[in-house]
Every structure is written in structure tokens, then in C-alpha cells.
PDB file of N, CA and C in Angstrom:
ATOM      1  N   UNK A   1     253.204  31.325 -94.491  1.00  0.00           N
ATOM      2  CA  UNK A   1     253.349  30.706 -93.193  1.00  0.00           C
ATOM      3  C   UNK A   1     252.141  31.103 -92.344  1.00  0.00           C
ATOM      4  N   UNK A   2     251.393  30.163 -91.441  1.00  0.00           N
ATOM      5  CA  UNK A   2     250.435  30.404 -90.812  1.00  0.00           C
ATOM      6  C   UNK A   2     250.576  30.690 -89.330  1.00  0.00           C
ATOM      7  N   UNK A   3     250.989  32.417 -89.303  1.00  0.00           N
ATOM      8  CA  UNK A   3     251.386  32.533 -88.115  1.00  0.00           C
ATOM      9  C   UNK A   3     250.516  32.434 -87.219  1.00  0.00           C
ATOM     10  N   UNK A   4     249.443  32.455 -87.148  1.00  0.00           N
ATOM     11  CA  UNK A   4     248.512  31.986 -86.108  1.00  0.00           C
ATOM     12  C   UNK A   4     248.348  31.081 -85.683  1.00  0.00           C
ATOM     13  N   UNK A   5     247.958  30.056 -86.299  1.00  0.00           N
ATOM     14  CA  UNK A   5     248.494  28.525 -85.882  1.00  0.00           C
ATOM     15  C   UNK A   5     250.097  28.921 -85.115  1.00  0.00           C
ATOM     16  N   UNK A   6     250.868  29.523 -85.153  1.00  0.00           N
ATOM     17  CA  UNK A   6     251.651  29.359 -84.346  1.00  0.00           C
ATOM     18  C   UNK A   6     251.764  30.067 -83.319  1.00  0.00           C
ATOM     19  N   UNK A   7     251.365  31.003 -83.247  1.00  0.00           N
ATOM     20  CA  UNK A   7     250.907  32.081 -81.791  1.00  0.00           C
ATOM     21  C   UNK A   7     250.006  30.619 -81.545  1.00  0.00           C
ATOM     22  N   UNK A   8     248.935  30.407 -81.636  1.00  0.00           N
ATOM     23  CA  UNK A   8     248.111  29.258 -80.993  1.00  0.00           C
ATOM     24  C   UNK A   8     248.881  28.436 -80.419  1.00  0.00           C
ATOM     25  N   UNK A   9     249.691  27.473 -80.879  1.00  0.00           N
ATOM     26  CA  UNK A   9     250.448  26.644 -80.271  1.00  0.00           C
ATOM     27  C   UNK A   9     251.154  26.976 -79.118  1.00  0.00           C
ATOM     28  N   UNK A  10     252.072  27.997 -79.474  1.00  0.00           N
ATOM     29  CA  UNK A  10     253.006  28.201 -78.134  1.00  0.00           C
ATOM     30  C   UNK A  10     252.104  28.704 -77.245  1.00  0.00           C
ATOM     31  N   UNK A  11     250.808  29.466 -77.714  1.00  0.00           N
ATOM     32  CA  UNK A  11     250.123  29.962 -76.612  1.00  0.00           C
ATOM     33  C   UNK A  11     249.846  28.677 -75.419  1.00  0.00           C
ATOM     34  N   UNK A  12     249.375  27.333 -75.764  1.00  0.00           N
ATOM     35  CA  UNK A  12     248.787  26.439 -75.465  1.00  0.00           C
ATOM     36  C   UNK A  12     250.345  26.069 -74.617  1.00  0.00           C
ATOM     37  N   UNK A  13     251.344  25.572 -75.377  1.00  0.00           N
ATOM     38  CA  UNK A  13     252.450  25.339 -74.951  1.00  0.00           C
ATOM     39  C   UNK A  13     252.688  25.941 -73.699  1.00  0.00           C
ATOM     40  N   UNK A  14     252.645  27.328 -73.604  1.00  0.00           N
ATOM     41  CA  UNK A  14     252.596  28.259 -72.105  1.00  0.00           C
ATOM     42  C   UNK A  14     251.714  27.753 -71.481  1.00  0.00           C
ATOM     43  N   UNK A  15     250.277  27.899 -71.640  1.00  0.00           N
ATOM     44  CA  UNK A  15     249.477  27.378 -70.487  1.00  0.00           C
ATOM     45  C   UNK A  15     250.042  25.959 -69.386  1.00  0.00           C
ATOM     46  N   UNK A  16     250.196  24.992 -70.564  1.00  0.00           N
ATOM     47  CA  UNK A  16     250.895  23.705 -70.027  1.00  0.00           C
ATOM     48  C   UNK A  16     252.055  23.850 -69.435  1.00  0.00           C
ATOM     49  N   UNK A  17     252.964  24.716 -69.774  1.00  0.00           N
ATOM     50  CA  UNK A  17     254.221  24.824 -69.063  1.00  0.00           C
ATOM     51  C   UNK A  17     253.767  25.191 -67.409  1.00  0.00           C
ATOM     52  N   UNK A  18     252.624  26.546 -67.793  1.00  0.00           N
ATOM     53  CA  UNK A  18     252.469  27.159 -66.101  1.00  0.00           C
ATOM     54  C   UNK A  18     251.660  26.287 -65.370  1.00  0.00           C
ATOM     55  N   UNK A  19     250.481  25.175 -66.126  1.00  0.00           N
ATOM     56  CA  UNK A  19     249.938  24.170 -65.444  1.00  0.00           C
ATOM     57  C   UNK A  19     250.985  22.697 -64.593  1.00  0.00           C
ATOM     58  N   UNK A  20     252.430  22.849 -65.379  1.00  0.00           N
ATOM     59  CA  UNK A  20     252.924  21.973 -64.763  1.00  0.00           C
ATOM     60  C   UNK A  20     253.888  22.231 -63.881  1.00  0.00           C
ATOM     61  N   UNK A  21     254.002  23.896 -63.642  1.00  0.00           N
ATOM     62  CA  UNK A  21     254.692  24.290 -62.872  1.00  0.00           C
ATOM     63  C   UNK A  21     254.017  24.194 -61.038  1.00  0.00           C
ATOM     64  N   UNK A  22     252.716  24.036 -61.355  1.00  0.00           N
ATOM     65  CA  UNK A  22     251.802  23.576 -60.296  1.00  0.00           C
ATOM     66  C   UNK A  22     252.295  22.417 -59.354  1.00  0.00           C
ATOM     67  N   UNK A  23     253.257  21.270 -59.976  1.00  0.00           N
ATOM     68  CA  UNK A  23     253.315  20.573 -59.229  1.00  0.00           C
ATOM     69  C   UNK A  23     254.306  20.726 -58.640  1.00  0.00           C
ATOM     70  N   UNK A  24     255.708  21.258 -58.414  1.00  0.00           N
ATOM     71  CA  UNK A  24     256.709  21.843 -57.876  1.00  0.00           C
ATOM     72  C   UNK A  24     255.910  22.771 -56.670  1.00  0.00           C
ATOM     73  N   UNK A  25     254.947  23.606 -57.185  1.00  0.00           N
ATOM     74  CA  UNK A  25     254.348  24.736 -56.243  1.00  0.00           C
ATOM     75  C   UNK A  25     253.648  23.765 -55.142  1.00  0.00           C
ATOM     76  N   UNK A  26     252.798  22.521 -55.776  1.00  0.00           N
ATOM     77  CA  UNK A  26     252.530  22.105 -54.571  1.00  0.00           C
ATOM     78  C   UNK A  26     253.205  21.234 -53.360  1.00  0.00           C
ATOM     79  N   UNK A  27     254.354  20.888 -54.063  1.00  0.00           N
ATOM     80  CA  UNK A  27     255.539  20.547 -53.147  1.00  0.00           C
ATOM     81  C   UNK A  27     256.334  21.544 -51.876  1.00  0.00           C
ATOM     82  N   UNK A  28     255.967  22.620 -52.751  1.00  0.00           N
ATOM     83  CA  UNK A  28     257.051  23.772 -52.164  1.00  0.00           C
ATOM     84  C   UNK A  28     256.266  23.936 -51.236  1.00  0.00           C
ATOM     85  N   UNK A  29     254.570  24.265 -51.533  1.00  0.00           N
ATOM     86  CA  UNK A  29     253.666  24.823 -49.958  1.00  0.00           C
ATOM     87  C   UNK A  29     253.717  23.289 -49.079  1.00  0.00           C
ATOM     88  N   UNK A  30     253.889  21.721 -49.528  1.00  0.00           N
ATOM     89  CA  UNK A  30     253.795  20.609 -48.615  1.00  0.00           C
ATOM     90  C   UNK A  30     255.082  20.897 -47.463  1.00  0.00           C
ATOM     91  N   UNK A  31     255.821  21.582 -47.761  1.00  0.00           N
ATOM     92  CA  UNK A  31     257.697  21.600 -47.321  1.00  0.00           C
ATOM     93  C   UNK A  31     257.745  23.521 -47.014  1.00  0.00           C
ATOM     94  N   UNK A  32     256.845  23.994 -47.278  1.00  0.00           N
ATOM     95  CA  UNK A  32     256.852  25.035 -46.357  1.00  0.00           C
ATOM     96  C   UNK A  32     258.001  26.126 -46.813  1.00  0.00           C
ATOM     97  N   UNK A  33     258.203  25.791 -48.378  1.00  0.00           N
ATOM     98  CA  UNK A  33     259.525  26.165 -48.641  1.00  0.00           C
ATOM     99  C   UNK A  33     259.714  27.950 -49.581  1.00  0.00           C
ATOM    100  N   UNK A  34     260.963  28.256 -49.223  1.00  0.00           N
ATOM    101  CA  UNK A  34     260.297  29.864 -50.053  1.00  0.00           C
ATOM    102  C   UNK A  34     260.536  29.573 -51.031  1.00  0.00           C
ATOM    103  N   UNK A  35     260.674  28.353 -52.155  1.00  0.00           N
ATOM    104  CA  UNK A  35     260.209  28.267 -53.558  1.00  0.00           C
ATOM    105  C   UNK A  35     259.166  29.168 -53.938  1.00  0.00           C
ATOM    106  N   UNK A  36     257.881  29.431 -52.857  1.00  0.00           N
ATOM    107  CA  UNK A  36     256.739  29.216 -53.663  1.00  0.00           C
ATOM    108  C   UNK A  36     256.598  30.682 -54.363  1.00  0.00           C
ATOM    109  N   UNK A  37     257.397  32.092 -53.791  1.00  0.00           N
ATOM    110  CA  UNK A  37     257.118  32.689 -54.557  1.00  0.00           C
ATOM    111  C   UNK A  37     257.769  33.657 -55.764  1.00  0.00           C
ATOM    112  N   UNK A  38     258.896  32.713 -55.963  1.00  0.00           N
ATOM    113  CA  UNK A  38     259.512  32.533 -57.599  1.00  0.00           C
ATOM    114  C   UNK A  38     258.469  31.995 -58.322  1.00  0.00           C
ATOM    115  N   UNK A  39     258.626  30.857 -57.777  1.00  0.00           N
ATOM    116  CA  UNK A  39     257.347  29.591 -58.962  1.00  0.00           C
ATOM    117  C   UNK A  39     255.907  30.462 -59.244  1.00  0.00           C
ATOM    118  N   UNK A  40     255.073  30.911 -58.102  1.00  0.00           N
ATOM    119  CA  UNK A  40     253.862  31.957 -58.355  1.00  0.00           C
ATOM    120  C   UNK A  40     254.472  33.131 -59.496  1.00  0.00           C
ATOM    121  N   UNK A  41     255.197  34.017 -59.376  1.00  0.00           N
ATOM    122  CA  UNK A  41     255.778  35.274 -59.975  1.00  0.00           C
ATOM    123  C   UNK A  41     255.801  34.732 -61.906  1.00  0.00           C
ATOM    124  N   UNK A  42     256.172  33.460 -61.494  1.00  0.00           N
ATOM    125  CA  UNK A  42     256.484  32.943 -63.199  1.00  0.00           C
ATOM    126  C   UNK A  42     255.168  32.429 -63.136  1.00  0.00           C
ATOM    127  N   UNK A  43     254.541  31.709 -62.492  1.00  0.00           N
ATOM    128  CA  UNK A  43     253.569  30.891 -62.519  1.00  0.00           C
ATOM    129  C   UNK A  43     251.882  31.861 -63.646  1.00  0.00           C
ATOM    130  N   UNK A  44     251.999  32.751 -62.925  1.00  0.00           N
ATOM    131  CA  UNK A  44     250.897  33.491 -62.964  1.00  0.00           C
ATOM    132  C   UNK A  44     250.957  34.302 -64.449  1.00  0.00           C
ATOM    133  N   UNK A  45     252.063  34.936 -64.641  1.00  0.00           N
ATOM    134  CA  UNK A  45     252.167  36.041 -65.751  1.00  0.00           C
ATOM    135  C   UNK A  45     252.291  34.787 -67.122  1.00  0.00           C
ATOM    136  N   UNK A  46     253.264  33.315 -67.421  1.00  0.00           N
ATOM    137  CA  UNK A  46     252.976  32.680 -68.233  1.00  0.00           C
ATOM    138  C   UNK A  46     251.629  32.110 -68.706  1.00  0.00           C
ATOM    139  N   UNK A  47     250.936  32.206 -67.391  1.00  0.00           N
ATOM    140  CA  UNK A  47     249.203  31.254 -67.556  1.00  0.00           C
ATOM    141  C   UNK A  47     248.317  32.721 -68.542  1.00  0.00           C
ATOM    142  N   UNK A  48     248.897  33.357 -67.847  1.00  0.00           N
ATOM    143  CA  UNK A  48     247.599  34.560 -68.683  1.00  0.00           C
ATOM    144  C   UNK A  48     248.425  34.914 -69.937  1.00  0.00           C
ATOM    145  N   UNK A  49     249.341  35.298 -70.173  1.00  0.00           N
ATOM    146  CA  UNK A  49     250.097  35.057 -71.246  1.00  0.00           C
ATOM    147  C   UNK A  49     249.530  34.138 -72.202  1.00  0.00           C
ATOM    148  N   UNK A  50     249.437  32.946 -71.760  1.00  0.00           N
ATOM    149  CA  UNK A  50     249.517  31.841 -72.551  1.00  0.00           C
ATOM    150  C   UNK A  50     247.366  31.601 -72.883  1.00  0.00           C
ATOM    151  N   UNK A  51     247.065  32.042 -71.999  1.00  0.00           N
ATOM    152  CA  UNK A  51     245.745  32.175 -72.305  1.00  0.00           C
ATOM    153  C   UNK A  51     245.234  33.543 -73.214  1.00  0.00           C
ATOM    154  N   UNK A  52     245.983  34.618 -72.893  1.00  0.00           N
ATOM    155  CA  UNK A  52     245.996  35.894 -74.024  1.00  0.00           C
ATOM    156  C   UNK A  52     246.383  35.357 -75.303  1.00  0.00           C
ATOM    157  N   UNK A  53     246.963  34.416 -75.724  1.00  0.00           N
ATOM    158  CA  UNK A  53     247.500  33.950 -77.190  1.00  0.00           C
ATOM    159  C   UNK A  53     246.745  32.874 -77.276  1.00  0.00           C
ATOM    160  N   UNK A  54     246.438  32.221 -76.845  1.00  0.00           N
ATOM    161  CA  UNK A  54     244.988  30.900 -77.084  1.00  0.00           C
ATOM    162  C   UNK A  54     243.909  31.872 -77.435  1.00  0.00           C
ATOM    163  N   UNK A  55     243.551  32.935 -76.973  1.00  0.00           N
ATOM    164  CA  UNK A  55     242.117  33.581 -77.076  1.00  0.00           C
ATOM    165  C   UNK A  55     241.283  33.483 -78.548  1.00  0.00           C
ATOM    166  N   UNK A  56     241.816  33.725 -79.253  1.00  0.00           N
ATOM    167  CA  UNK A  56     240.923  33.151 -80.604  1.00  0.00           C
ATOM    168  C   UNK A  56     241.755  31.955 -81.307  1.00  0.00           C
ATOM    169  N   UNK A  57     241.111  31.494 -81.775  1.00  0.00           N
ATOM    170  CA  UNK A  57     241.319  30.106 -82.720  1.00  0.00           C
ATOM    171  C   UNK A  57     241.463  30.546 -84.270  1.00  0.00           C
ATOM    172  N   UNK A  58     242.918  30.378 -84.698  1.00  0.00           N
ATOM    173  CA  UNK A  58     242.731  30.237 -86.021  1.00  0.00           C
ATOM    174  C   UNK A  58     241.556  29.593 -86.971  1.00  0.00           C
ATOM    175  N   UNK A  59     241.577  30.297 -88.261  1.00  0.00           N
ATOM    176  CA  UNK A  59     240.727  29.907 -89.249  1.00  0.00           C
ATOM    177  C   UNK A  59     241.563  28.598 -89.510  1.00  0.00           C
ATOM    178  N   UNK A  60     242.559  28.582 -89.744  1.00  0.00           N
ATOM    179  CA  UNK A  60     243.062  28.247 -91.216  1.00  0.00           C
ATOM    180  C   UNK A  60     244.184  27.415 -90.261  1.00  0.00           C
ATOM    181  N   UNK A  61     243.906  26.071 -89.903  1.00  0.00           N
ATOM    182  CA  UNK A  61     244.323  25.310 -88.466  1.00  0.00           C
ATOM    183  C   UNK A  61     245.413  24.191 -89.280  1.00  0.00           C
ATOM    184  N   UNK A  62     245.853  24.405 -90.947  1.00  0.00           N
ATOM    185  CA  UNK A  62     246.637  23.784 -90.742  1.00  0.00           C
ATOM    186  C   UNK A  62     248.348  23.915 -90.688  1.00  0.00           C
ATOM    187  N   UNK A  63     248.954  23.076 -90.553  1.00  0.00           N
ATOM    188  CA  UNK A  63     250.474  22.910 -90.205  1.00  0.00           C
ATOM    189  C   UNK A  63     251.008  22.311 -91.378  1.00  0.00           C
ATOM    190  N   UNK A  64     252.121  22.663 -91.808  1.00  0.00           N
ATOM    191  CA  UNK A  64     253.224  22.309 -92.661  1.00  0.00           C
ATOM    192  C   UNK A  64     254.204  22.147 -91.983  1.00  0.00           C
ATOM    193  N   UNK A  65     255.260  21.685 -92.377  1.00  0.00           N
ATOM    194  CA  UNK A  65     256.941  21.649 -92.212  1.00  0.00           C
ATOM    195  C   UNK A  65     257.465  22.515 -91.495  1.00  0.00           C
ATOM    196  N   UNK A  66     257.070  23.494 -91.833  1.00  0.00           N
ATOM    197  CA  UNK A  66     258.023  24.748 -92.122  1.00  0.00           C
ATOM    198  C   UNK A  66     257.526  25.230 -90.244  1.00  0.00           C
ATOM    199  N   UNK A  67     255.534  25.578 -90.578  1.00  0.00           N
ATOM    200  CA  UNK A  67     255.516  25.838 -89.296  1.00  0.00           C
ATOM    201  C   UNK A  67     255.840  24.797 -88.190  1.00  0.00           C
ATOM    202  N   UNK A  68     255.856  23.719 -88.181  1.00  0.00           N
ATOM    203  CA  UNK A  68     256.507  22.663 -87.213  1.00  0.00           C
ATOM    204  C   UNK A  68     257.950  22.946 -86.541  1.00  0.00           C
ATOM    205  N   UNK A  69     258.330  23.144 -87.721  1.00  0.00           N
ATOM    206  CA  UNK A  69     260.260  23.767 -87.444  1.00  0.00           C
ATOM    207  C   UNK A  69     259.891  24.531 -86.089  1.00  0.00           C
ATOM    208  N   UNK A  70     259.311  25.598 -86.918  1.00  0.00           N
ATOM    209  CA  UNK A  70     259.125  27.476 -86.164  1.00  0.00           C
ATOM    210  C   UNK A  70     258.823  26.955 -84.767  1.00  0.00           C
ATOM    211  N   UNK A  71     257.690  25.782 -84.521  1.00  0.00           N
ATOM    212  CA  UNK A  71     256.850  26.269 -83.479  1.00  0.00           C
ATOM    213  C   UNK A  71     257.410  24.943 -82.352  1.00  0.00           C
ATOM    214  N   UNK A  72     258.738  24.202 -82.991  1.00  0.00           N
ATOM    215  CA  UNK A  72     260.043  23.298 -81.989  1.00  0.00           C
ATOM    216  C   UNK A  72     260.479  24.001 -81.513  1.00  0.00           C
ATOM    217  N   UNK A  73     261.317  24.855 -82.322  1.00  0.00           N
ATOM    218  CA  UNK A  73     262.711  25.669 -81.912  1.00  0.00           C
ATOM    219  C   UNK A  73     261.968  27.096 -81.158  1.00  0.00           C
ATOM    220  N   UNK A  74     260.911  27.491 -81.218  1.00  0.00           N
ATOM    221  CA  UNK A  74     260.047  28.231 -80.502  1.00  0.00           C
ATOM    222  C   UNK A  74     259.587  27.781 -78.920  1.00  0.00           C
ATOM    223  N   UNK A  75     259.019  26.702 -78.814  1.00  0.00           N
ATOM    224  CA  UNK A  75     258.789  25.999 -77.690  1.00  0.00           C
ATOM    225  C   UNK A  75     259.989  26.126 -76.554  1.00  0.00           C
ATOM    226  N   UNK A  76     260.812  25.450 -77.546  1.00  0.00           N
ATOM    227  CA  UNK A  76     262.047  24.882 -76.887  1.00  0.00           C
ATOM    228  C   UNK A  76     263.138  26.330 -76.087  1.00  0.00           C
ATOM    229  N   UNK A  77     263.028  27.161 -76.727  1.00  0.00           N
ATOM    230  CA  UNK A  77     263.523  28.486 -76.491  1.00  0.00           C
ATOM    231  C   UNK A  77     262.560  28.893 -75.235  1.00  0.00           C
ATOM    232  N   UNK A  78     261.193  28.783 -75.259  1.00  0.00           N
ATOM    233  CA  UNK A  78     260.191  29.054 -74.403  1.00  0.00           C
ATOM    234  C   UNK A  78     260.588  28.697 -73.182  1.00  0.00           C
ATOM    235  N   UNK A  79     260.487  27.415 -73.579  1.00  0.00           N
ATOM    236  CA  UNK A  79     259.952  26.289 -71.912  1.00  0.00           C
ATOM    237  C   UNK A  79     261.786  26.609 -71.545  1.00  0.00           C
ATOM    238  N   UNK A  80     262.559  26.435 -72.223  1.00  0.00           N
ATOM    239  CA  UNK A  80     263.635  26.864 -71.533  1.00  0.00           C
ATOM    240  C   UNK A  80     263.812  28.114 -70.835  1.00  0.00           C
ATOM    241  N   UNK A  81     263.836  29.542 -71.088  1.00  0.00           N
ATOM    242  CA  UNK A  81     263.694  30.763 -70.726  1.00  0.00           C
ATOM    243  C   UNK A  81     262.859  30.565 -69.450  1.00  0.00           C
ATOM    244  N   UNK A  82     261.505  29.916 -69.464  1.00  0.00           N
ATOM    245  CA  UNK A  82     260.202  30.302 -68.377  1.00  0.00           C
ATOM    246  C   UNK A  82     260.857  29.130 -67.283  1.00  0.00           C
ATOM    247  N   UNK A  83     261.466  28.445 -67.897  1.00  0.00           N
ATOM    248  CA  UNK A  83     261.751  27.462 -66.713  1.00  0.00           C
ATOM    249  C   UNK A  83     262.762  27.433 -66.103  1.00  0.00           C
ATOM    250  N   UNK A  84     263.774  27.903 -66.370  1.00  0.00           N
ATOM    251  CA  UNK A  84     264.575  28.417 -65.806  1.00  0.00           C
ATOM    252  C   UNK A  84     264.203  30.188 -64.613  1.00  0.00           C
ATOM    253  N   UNK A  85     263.351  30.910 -65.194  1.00  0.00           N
ATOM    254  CA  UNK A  85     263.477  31.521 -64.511  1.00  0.00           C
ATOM    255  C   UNK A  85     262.704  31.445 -62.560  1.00  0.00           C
ATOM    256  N   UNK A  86     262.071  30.827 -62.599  1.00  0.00           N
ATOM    257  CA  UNK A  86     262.332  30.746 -60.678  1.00  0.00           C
ATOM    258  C   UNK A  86     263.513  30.273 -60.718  1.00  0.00           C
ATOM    259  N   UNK A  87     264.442  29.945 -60.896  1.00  0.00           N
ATOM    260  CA  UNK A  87     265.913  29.603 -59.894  1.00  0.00           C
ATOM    261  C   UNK A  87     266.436  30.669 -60.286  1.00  0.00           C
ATOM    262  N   UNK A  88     266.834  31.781 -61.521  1.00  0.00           N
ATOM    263  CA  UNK A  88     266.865  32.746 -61.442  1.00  0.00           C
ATOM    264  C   UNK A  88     266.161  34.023 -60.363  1.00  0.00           C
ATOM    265  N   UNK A  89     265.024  34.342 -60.366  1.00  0.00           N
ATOM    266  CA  UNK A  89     264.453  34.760 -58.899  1.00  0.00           C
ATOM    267  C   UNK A  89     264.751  34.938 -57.679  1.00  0.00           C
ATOM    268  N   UNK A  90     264.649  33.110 -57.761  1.00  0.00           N
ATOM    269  CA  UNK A  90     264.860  32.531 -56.088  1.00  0.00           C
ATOM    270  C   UNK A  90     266.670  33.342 -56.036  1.00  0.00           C
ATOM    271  N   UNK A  91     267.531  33.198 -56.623  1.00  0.00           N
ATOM    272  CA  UNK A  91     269.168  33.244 -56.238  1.00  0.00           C
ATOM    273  C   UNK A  91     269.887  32.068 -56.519  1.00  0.00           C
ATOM    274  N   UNK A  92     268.989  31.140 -57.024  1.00  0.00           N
ATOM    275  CA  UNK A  92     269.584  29.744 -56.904  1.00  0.00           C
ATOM    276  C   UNK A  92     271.009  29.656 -57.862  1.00  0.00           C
ATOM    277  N   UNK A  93     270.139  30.259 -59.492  1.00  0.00           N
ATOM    278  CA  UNK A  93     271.130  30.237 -60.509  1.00  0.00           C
ATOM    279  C   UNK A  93     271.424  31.748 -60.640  1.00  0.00           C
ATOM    280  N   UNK A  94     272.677  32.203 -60.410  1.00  0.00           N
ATOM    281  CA  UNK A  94     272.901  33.759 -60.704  1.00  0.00           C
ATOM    282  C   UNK A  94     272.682  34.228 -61.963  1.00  0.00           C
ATOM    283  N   UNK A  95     273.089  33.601 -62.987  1.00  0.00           N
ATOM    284  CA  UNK A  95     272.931  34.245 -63.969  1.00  0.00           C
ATOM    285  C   UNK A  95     272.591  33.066 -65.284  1.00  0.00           C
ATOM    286  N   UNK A  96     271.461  33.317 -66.426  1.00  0.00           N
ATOM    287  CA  UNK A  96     271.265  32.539 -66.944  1.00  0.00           C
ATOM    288  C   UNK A  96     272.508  31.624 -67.761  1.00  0.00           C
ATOM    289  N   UNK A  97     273.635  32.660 -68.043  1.00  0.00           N
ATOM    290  CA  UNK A  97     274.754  31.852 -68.715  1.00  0.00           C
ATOM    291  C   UNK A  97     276.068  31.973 -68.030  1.00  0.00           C
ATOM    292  N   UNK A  98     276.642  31.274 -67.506  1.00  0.00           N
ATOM    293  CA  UNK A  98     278.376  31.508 -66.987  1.00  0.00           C
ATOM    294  C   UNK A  98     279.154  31.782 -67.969  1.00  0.00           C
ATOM    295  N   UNK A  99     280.173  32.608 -67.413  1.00  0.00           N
ATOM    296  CA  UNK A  99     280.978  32.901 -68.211  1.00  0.00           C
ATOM    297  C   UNK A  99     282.423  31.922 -68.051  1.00  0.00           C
ATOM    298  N   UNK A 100     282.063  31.200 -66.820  1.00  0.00           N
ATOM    299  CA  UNK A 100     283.042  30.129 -66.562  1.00  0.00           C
ATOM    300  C   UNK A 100     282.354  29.329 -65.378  1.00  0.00           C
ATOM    301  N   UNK A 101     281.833  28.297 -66.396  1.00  0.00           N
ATOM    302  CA  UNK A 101     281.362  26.540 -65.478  1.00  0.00           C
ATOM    303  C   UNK A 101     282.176  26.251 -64.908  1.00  0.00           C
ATOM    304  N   UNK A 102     281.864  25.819 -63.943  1.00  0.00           N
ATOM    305  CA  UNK A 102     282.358  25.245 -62.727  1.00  0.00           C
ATOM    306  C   UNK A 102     281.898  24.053 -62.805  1.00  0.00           C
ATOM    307  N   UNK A 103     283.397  23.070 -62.074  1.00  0.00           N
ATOM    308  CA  UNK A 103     282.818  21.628 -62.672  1.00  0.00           C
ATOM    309  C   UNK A 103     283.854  21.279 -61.147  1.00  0.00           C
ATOM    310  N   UNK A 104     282.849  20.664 -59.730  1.00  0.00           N
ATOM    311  CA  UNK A 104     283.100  20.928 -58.385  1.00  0.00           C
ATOM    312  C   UNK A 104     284.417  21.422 -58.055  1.00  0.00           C
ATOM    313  N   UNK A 105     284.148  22.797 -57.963  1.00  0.00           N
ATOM    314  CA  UNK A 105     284.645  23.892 -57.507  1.00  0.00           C
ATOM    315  C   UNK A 105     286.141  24.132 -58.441  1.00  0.00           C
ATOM    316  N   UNK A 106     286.124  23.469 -59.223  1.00  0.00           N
ATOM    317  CA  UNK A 106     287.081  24.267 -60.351  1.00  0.00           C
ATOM    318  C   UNK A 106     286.873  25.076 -61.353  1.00  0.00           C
ATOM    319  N   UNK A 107     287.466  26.243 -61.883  1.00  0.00           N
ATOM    320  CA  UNK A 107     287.276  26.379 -63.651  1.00  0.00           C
ATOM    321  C   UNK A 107     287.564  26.093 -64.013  1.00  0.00           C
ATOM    322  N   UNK A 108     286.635  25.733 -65.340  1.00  0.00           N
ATOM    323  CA  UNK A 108     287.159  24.829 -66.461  1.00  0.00           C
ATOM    324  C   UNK A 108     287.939  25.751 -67.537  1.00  0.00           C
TER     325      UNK A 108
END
């Protein structure tokens, strides 16, 4: 398995996640809103993150199956975790998982 090619990817994957977290941030400073410094706190540590794992380029750049799988269910775990966390931060969402959803103002 060519784990580098897959550190590469998600590395890249992060950058883009924290580059598109930019546009929320620039909403939040248009509206004056205290979004902005959840969104910065995540904003900043994923970009260098994600540029610390881009830093060298695999030799050996190709992809199979197998790493495709790895580097979905990798992403997807990613961009979920990083994106969720400003509403975590902010107070918005208390906790990443309930232990009982609420579905308007009942338990289910």
C-alpha cells in the first residue's frame, strides 16, 4: 500500500477543507459575528497541518483500489471531525454525539 500517496492526499484534502472554510469566515467578519474565532482556531492549525503533509511529493504517485478505499473513508472521517468542530467551540453543538436526539423538543 502506498502510504504516501495517501498522507499526500488527505494532506491536500485539509488544505482545501481550511481554504473553504474561508468563505463562512468571510461572512462572519461581513456580519460582525463571533463565528470568526472558532472558524480561525480550526482554520489555521488544519491549513498548516495540511501543508506539513503536502510537504514532499511522493515518488511512487500511483493509486490502486485499495488506496482509494483508505483515502474515502479517510477524508470523509476528516472533513467530518474538522468541520464540525467550530460549532463545537463556538457552544453551538455541545457535544459531537447525543446520547438522545431531539426531534423539536422531544426525546426520541
Amino acid at each position: 500500500m502506498n502510504y504516501h500517496m495517501i498522507r499526500y492526499i488527505l494532506g491536500q484534502i485539509m488544505k482545501l477543507e481550511a481554504a473553504l472554510m474561508g468563505l463562512p469566515l468571510l461572512v462572519s467578519l461581513y456580519y460582525l459575528d463571533e463565528g470568526m474565532i472558532p472558524l480561525l482556531s480550526v482554520m489555521l492549525p488544519l491549513g498548516i497541518l495540511g501543508y506539513i503533509l503536502t510537504g514532499f511529493k511522493p515518488k511512487n504517485q500511483n493509486i490502486y483500489a485499495r488506496e482509494g478505499f483508505v483515502i474515502v473513508a479517510f477524508a470523509w472521517i476528516l472533513l467530518s471531525v474538522f468541520g464540525a468542530l467550530p460549532f463545537v467551540i463556538s457552544g453551538n453543538i455541545p457535544d459531537y454525539v447525543e446520547k438522545y436526539p431531539r426531534l423539536c423538543g422531544r426525546v426520541l
